[in-house]
C-alpha atoms as a PDB file:
ATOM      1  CA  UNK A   1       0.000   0.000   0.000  1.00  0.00           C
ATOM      2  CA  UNK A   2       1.474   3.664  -0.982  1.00  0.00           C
ATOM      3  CA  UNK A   3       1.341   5.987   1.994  1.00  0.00           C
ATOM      4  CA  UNK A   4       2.137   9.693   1.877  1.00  0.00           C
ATOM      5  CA  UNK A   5       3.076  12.253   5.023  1.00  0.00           C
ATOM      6  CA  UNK A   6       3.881  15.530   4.423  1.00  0.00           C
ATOM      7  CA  UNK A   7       4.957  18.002   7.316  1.00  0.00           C
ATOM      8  CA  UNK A   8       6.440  21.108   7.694  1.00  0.00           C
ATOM      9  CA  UNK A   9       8.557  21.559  11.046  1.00  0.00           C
ATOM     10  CA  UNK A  10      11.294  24.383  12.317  1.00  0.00           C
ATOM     11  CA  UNK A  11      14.772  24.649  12.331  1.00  0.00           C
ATOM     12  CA  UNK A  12      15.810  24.606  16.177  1.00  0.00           C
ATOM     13  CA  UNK A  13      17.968  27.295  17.118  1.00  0.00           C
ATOM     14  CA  UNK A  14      21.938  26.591  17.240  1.00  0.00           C
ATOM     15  CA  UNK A  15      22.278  24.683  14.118  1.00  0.00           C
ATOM     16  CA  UNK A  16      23.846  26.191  10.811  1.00  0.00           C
ATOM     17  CA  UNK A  17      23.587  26.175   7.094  1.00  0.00           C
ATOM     18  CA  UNK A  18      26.433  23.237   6.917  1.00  0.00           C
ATOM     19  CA  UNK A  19      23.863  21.010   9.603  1.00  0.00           C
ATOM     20  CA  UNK A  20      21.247  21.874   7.044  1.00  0.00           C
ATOM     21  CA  UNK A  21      22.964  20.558   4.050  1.00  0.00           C
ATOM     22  CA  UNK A  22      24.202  17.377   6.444  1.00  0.00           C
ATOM     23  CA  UNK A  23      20.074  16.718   6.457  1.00  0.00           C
ATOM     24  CA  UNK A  24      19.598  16.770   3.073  1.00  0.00           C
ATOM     25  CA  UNK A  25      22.591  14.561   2.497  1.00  0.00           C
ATOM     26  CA  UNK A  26      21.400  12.304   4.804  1.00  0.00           C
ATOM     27  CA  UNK A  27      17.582  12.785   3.870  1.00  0.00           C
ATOM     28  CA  UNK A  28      18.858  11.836   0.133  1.00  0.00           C
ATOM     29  CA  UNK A  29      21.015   8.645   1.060  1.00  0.00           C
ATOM     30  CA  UNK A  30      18.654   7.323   3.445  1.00  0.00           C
ATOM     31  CA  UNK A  31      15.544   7.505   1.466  1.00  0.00           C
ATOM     32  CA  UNK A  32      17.117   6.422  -2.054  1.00  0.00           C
ATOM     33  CA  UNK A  33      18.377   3.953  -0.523  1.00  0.00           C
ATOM     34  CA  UNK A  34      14.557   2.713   0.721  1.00  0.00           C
ATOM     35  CA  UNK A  35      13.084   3.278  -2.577  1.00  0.00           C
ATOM     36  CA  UNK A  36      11.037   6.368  -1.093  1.00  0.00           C
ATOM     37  CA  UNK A  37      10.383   9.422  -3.074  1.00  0.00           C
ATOM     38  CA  UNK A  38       9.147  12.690  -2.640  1.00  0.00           C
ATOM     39  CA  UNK A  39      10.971  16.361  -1.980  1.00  0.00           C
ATOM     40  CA  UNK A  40      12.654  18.309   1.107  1.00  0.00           C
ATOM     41  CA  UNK A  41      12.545  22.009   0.844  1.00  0.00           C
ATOM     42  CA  UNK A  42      14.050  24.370   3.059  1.00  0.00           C
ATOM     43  CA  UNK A  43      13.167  27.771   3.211  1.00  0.00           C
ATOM     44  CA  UNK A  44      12.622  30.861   6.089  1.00  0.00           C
ATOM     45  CA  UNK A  45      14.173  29.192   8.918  1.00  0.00           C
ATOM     46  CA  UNK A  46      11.382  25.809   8.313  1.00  0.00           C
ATOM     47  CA  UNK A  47      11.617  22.335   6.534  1.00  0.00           C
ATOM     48  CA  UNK A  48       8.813  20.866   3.782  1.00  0.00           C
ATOM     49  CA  UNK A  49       8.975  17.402   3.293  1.00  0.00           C
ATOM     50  CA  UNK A  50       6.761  14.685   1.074  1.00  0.00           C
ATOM     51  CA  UNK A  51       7.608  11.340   1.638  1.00  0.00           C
ATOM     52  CA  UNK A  52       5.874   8.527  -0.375  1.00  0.00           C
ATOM     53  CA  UNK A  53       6.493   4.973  -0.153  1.00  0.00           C
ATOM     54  CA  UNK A  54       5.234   1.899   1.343  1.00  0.00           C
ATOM     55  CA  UNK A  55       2.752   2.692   4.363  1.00  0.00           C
ATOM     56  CA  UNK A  56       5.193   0.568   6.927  1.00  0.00           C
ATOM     57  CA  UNK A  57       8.510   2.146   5.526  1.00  0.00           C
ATOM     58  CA  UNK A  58       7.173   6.012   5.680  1.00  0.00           C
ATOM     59  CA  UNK A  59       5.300   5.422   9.003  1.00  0.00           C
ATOM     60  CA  UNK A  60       8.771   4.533  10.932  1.00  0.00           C
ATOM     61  CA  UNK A  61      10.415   7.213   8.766  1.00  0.00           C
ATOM     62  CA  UNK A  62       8.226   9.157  10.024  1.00  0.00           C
ATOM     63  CA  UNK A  63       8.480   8.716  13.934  1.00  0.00           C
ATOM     64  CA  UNK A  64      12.113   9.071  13.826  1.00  0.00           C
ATOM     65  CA  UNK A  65      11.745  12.424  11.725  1.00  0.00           C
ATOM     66  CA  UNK A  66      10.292  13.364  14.819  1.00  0.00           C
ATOM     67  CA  UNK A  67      12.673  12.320  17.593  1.00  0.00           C
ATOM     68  CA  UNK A  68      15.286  14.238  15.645  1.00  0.00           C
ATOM     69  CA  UNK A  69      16.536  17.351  17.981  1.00  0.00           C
ATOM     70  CA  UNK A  70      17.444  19.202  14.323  1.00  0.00           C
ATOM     71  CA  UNK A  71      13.485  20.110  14.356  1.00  0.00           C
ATOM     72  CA  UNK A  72      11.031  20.982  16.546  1.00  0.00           C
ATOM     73  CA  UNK A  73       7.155  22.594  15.795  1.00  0.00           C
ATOM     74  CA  UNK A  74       6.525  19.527  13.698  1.00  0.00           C
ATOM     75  CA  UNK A  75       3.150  19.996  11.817  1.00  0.00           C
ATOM     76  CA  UNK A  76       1.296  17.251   9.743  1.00  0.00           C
ATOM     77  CA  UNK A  77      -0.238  18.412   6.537  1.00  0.00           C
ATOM     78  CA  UNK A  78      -0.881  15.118   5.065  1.00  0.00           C
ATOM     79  CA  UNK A  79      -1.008  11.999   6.325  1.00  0.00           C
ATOM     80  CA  UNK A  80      -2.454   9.052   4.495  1.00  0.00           C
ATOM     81  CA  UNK A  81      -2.916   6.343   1.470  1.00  0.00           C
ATOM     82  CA  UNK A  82      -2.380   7.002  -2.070  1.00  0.00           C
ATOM     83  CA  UNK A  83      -2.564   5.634  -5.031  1.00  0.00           C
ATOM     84  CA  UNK A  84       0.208   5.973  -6.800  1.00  0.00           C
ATOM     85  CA  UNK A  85       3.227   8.049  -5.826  1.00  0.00           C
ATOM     86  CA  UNK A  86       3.271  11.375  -7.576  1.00  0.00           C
ATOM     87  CA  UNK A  87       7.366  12.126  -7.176  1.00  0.00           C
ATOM     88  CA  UNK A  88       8.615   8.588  -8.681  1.00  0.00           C
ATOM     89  CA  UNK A  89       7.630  10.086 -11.520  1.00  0.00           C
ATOM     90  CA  UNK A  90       9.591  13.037 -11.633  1.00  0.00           C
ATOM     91  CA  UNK A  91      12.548  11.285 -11.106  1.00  0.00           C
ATOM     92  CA  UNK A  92      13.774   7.976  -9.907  1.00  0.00           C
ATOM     93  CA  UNK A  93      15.159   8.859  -6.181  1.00  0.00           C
ATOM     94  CA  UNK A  94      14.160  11.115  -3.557  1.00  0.00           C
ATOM     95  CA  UNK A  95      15.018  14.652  -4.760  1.00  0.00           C
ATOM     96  CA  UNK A  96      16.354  17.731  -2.239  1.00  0.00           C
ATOM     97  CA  UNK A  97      15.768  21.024  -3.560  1.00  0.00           C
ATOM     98  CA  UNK A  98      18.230  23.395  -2.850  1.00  0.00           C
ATOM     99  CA  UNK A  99      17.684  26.241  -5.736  1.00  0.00           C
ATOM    100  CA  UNK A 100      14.845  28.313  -7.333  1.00  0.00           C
ATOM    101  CA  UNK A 101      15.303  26.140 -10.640  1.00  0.00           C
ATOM    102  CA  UNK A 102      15.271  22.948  -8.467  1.00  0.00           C
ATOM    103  CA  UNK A 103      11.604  24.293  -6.652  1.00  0.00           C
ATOM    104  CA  UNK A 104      10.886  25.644 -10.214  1.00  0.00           C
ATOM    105  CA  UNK A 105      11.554  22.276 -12.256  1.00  0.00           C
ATOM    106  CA  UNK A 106       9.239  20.669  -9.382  1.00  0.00           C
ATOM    107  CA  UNK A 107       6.310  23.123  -9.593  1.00  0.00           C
ATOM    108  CA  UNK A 108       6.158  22.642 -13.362  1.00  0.00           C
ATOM    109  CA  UNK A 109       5.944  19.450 -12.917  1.00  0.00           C
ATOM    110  CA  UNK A 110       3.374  19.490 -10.925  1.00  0.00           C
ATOM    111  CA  UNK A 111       1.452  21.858 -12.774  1.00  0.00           C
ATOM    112  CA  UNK A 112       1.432  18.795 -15.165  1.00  0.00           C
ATOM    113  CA  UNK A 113       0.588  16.627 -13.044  1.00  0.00           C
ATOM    114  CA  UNK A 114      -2.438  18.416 -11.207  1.00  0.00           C
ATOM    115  CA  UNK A 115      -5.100  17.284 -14.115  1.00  0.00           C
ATOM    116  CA  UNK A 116      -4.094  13.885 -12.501  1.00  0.00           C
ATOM    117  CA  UNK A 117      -4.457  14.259  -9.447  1.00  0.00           C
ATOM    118  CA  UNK A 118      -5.839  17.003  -6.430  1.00  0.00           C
ATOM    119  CA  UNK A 119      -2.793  15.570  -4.400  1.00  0.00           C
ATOM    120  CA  UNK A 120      -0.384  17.623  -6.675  1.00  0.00           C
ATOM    121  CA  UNK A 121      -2.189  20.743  -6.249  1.00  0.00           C
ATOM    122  CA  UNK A 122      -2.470  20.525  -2.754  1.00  0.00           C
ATOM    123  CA  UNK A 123       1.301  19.966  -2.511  1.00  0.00           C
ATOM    124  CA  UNK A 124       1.558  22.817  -5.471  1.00  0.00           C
ATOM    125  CA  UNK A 125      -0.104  24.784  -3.018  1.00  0.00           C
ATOM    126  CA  UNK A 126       1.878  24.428  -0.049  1.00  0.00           C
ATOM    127  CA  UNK A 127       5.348  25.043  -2.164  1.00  0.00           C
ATOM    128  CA  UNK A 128       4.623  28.123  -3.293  1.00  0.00           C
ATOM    129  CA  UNK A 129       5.982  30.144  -0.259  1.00  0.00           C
ATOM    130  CA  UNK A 130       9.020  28.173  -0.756  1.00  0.00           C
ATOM    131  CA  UNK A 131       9.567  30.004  -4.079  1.00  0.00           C
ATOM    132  CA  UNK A 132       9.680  33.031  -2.952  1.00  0.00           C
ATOM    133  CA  UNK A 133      12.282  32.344   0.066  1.00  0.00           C
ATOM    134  CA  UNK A 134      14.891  34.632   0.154  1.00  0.00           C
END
């Protein structure tokens, strides 16, 4: 069964732009490596993440995401079953964005795939302040 959780969450205080980019290595890895797909953003001091996968896989994912002390203010947007996962389609591993042409490339995307889905314009939706980060 595909799952999906999305959240957005807060950088805690006392961590730095290099602890940042040691997430998204380590969000990268870690999920490629369990077949998972989806996006991390990170933009005005917060984190946006979709995870899809199997139900089990993003459920425990999930529950450490939010032991980790990196975060705090964790806040479920979306939480539950899917069909099919929207992001294996964009490309074929879990994908950090860390530039307006990375967020744009994704929105387009999704613009696409929005006649497919309401999933993708909900996530559309919740990007958009993302694009305008400084």
């Amino acid at each position: 069964m595909n799952h999906t959780i999305c959240y957005v969450s807060q950088l805690s205080t006392g961590f730095t732009e290099e602890d940042i980019n040691a997430v998204f290595e380590t969000t990268q890895l870690n999920n490629c490596r369990k077949g998972i797909t989806g996006i991390l953003l990170y933009g005005f001091g917060n984190f946006f993440q979709v995870l899809e996968g199997d139900k089990k896989e993003i459920n425990e994912l999930y529950n450490t995401i939010i032991e980790d002390r990196r975060h705090h203010n964790i806040e479920t947007l979306i939480n539950h079953d899917i069909n099919f996962p929207i992001f294996a389609g964009y490309s074929s591993s879990f994908n950090v964005v860390k530039t307006k042409s990375d967020l744009t490339a994704i929105k387009k995307y999704l613009d696409f795939f929005n006649t497919k889905t309401p999933f993708s314009s909900k996530i559309t939706r919740l990007i958009n302040p993302f694009l305008y980060a400084p």
